[in-house]
Protein backbone atom coordinates (compact mmCIF):
# COMPACT_ATOMS: atom_id res chain seq x y z
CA UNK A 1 -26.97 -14.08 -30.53
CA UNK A 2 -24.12 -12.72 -28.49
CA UNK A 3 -22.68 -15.76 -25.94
CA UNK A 4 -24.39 -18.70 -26.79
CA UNK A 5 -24.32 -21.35 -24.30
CA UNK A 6 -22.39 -23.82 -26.40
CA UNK A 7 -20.17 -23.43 -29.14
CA UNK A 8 -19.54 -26.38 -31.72
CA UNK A 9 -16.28 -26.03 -34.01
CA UNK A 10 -15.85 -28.27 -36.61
CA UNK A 11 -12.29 -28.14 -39.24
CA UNK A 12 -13.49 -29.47 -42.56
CA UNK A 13 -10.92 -30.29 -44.90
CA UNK A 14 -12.26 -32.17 -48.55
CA UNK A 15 -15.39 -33.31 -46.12
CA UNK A 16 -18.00 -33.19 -48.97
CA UNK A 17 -19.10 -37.10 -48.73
CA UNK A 18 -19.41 -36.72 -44.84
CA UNK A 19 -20.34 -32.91 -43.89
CA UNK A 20 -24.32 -33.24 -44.88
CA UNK A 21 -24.88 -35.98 -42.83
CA UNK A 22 -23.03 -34.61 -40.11
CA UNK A 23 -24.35 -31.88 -40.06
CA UNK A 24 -27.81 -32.81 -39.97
CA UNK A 25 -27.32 -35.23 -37.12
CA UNK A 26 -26.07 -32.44 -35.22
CA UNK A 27 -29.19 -29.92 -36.48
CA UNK A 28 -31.49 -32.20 -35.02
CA UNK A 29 -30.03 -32.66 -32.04
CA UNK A 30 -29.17 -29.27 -31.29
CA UNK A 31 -32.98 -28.06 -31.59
CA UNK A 32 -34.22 -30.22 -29.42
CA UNK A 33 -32.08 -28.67 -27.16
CA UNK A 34 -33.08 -25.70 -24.19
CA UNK A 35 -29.26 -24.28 -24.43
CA UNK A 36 -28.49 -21.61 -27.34
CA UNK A 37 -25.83 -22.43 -29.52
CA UNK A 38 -24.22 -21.88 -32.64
CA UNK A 39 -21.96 -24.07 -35.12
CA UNK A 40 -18.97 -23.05 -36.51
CA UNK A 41 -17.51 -24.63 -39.49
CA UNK A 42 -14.04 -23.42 -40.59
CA UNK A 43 -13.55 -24.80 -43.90
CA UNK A 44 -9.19 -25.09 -45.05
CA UNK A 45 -7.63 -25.37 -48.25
CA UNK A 46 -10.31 -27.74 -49.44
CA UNK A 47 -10.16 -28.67 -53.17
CA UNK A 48 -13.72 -30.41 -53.20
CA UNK A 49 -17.20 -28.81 -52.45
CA UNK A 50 -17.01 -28.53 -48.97
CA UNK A 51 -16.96 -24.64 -48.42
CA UNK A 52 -20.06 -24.53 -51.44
CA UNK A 53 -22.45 -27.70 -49.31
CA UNK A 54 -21.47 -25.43 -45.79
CA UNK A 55 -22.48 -22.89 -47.33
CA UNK A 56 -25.69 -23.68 -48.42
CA UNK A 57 -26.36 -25.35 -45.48
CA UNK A 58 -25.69 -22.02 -43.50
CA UNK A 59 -28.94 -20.65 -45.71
CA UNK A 60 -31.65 -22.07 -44.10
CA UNK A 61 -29.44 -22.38 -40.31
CA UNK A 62 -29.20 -18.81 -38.87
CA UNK A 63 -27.15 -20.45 -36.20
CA UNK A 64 -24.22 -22.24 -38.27
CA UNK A 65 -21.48 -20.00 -39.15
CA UNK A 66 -18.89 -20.52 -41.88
CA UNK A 67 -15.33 -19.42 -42.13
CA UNK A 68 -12.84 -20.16 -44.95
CA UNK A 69 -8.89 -20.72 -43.70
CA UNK A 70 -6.63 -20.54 -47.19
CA UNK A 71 -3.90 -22.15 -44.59
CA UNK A 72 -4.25 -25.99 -43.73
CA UNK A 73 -4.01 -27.75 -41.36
CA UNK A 74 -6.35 -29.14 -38.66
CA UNK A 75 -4.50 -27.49 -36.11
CA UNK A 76 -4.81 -23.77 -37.48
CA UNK A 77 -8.40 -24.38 -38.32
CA UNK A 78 -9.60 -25.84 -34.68
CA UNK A 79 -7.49 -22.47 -33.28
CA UNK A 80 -9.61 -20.11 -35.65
CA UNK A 81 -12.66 -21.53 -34.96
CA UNK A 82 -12.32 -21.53 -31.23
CA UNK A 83 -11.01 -18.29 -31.10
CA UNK A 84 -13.85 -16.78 -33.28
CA UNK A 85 -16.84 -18.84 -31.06
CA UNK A 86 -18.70 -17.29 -28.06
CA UNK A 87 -20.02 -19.79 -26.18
CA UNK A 88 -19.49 -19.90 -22.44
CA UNK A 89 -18.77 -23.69 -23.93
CA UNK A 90 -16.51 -24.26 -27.09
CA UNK A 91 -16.66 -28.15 -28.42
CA UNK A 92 -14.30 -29.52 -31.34
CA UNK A 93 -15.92 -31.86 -32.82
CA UNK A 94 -14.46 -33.95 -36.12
CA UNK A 95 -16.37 -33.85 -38.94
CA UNK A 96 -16.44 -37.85 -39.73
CA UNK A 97 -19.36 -37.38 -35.89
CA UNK A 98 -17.72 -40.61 -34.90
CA UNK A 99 -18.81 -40.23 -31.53
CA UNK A 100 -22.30 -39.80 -31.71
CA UNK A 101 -23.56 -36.08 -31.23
CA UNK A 102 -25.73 -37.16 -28.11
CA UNK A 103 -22.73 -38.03 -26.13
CA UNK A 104 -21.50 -34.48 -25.82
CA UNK A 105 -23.99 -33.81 -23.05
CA UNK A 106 -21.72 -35.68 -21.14
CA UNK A 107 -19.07 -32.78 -21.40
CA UNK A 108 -21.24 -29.85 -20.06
CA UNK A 109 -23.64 -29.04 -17.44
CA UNK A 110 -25.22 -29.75 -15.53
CA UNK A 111 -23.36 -33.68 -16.38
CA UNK A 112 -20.37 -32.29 -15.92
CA UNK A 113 -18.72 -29.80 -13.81
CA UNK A 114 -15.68 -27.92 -11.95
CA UNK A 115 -13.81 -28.47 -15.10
CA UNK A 116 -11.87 -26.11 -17.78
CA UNK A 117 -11.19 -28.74 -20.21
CA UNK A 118 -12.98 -32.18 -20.78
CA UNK A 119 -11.35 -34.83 -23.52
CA UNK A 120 -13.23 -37.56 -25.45
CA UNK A 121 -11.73 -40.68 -24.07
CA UNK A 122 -11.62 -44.35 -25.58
CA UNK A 123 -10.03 -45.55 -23.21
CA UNK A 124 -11.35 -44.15 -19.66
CA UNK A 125 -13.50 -46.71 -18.18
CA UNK A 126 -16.86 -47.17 -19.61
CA UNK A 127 -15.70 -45.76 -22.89
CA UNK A 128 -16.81 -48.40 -26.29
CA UNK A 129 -14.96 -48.82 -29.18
CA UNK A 130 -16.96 -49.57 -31.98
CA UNK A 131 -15.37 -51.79 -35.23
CA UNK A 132 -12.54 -50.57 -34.92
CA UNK A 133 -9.11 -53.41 -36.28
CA UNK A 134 -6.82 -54.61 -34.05
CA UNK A 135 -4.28 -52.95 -35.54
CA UNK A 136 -5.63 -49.86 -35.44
CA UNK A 137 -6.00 -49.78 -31.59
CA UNK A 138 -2.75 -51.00 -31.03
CA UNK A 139 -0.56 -48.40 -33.04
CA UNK A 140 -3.27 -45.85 -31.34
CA UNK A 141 -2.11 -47.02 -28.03
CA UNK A 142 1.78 -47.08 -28.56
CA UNK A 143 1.15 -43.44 -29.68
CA UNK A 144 -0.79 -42.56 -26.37
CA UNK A 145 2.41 -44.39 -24.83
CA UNK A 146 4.98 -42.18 -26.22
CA UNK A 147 2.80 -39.06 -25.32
CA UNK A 148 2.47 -39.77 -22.08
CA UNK A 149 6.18 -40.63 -21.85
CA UNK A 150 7.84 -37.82 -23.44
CA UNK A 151 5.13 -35.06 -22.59
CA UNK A 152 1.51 -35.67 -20.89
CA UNK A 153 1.76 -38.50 -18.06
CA UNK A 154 -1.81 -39.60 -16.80
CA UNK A 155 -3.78 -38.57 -20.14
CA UNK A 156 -4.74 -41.84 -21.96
CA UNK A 157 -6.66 -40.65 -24.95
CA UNK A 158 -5.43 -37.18 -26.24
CA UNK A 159 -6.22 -37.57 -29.77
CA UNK A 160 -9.70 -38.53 -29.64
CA UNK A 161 -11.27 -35.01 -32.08
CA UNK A 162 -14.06 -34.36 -29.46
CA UNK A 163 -12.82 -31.54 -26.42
CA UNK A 164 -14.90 -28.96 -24.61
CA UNK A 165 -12.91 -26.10 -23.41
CA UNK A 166 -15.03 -23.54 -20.87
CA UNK A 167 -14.84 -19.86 -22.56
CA UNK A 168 -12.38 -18.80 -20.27
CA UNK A 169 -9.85 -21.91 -21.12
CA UNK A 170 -10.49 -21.57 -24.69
CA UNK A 171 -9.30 -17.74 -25.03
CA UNK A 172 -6.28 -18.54 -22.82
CA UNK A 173 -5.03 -21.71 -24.44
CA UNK A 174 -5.84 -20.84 -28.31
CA UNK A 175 -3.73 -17.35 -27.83
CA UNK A 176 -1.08 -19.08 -27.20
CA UNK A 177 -1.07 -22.14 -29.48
CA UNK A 178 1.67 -22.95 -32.49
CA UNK A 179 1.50 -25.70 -33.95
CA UNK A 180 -0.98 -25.65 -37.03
CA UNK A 181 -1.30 -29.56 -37.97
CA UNK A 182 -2.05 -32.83 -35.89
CA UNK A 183 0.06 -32.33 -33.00
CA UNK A 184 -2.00 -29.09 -31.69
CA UNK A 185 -4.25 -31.51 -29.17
CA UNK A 186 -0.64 -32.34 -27.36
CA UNK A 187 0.43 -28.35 -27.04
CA UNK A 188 -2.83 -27.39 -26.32
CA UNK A 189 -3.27 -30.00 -23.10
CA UNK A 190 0.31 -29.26 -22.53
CA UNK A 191 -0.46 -25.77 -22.00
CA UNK A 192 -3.30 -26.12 -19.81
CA UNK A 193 -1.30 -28.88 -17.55
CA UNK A 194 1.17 -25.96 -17.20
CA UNK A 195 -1.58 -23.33 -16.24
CA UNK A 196 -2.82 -25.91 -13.21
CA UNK A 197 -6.23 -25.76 -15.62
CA UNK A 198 -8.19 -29.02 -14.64
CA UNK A 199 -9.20 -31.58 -17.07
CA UNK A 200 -11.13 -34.05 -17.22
CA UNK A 201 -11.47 -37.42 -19.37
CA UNK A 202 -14.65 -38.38 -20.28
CA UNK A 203 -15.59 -42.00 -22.14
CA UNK A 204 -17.17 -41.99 -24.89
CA UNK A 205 -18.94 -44.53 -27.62
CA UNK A 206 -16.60 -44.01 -30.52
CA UNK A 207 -17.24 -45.74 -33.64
CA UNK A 208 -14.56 -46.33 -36.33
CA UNK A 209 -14.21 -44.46 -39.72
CA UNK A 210 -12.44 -46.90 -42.31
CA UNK A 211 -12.04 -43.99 -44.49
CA UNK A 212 -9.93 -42.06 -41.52
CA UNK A 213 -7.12 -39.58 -42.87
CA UNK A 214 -4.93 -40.51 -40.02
CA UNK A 215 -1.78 -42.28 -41.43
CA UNK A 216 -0.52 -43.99 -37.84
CA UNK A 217 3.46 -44.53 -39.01
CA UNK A 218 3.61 -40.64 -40.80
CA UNK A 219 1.44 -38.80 -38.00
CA UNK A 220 3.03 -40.86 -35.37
CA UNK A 221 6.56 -39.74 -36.50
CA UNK A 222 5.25 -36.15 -36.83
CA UNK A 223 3.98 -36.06 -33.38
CA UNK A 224 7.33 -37.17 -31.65
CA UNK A 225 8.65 -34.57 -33.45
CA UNK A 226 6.62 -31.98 -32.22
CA UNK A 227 6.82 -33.22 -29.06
CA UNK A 228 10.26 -31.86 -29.06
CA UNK A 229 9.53 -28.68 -30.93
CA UNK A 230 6.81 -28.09 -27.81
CA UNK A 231 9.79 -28.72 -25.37
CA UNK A 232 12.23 -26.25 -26.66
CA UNK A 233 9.28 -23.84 -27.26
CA UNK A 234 8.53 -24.20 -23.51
CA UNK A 235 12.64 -23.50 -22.87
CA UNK A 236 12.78 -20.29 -24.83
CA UNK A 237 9.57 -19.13 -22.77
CA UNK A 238 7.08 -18.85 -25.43
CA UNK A 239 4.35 -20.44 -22.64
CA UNK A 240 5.02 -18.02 -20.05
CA UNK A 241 2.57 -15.46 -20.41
CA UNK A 242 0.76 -14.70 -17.04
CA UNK A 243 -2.40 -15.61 -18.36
C-alpha cells in the first residue's frame, strides 16, 4: 500500500487500559469502509504494555503500523507519526476515541472540502459535549481565551486531539514544527495561519474522559509559555521557509 487514502495517527503514551478498545472501534469501522487506509500508532516512552498490546494487535492488521519514540511527549510523537503516514489524508486522533470514530467522515470527502486543515471543535455550532463538569469546560474555555488573545484569534477549539491535515499541509507544517509536548496544536495552526493554509472547524460529539491526563492549571501555564517561545521563534525567522 503506497498512498492510502486516509492516514490515522494515534500518540500512545501508558495507553494499555484504553488502546484495545480503541483500537477495535476504529478496526471495525475502518473495514467497512471503500477508502484504503492505514493506522499508525507511535508508541513514547511508555513504561506499561502499550508498545507489547500494539504490537500484537499489528499481527493479525496488515494495515496498522507501529513505531516506538524513546523521546516523549505528545507533541514529538503526533510530528513522527504524521511525517511517516502517506495518506492523501493524515488524522490525529487521541487514543482515549473520545469523539466517536464515525464522526471523522465529517473531516474528509466528499463531507468536506476546499480545506488543508480541519479541527475537531466543541464548541462550533452543532458540536455536543458529553458529561463533561462544569469546571472542566470553564478552565477549557479561559484557555481557548488566552489562545486566541495572545496567538490564534477566530479559532475556538484548538485543543480538541482530533485534526485532519491534507498530505500536502501535513509535510509542510510537521517540517517545520518545535515544540515536542502539549502546546504543538497552537504552533502547528499558527504555522498554517501564517502560510494563508485554510482551516476549517468542524463540531463534533465529544464525550468526556474522567481519567484525562490533562492537568488544566500546569498545561495551562505551559501553554502561555509557549505561546511566547512561538513568538520569538517567529522573530528570529525560524517560520520563514518558502514552503
Amino acid at each position: 500500500m503506497n498512498h492510502p487514502f486516509l492516514s490515522i495517527v494515534i500518540p500512545a503514551h501508558n495507553e494499555e487500559s484504553r488502546l484495545p478498545r480503541t483500537l477495535g472501534q476504529i478496526f471495525d469501522f475502518l473495514q467497512k469502509q471503500s477508502f484504503t487506509f492505514e493506522v499508525i500508532i507511535v508508541e513514547n516512552g511508555s513504561s506499561d504494555q502499550t508498545l507489547a498490546l500494539a504490537q500484537e494487535f499489528a499481527l493479525n492488521h496488515p494495515n496498522l503500523i507501529v513505531c516506538q519514540e524513546q523521546q516523549r511527549g505528545k507533541g514529538n510523537a503526533v510530528r513522527q507519526g504524521m511525517l511517516k503516514a502517506l495518506g492523501q489524508y493524515r488524522f490525529i486522533c487521541d487514543a482515549d476515541l473520545s469523539m466517536p470514530i464515525e464522526e471523522i467522515q465529517k473531516f474528509i470527502p466528499p463531507a468536506l472540502a476546499d480545506f488543508d486543515i480541519a479541527i475537531g471543535s466543541r464548541e462550533a455550532p452543532g458540536a455536543i459535549r458529553h458529561n463533561e463538569p462544569p469546571y472542566r469546560h470553564l478552565g477549557g474555555r479561559a484557555i481557548n481565551l488566552a489562545i486566541r488573545l495572545l496567538i490564534l484569534p477566530g479559532l475556538n477549539d484548538t485543543q480538541c486531539g482530533f485534526k485532519c491535515f491534507s498530505a500536502d499541509a501535513a509535510e509542510i507544517i510537521f517540517s517545520q514544527q518545535t515544540l515536542l509536548g502539549w502546546s504543538f496544536d497552537i504552533e502547528n495552526l499558527y504555522l498554517a495561519r501564517r502560510k494563508k493554509m485554510r482551516i476549517k472547524e468542524i463540531p463534533i460529539q465529544w464525550y468526556y474522559d474522567p481519567d484525562s491526563k490533562v492537568s488544566a492549571v500546569r498545561d495551562a501555564l505551559r501553554m502561555i509559555s509557549d505561546i511566547f517561545r512561538i513568538h520569538i521563534n517567529a522573530i528570529r525567522g525560524k517560520y520563514d521557509l518558502s514552503t
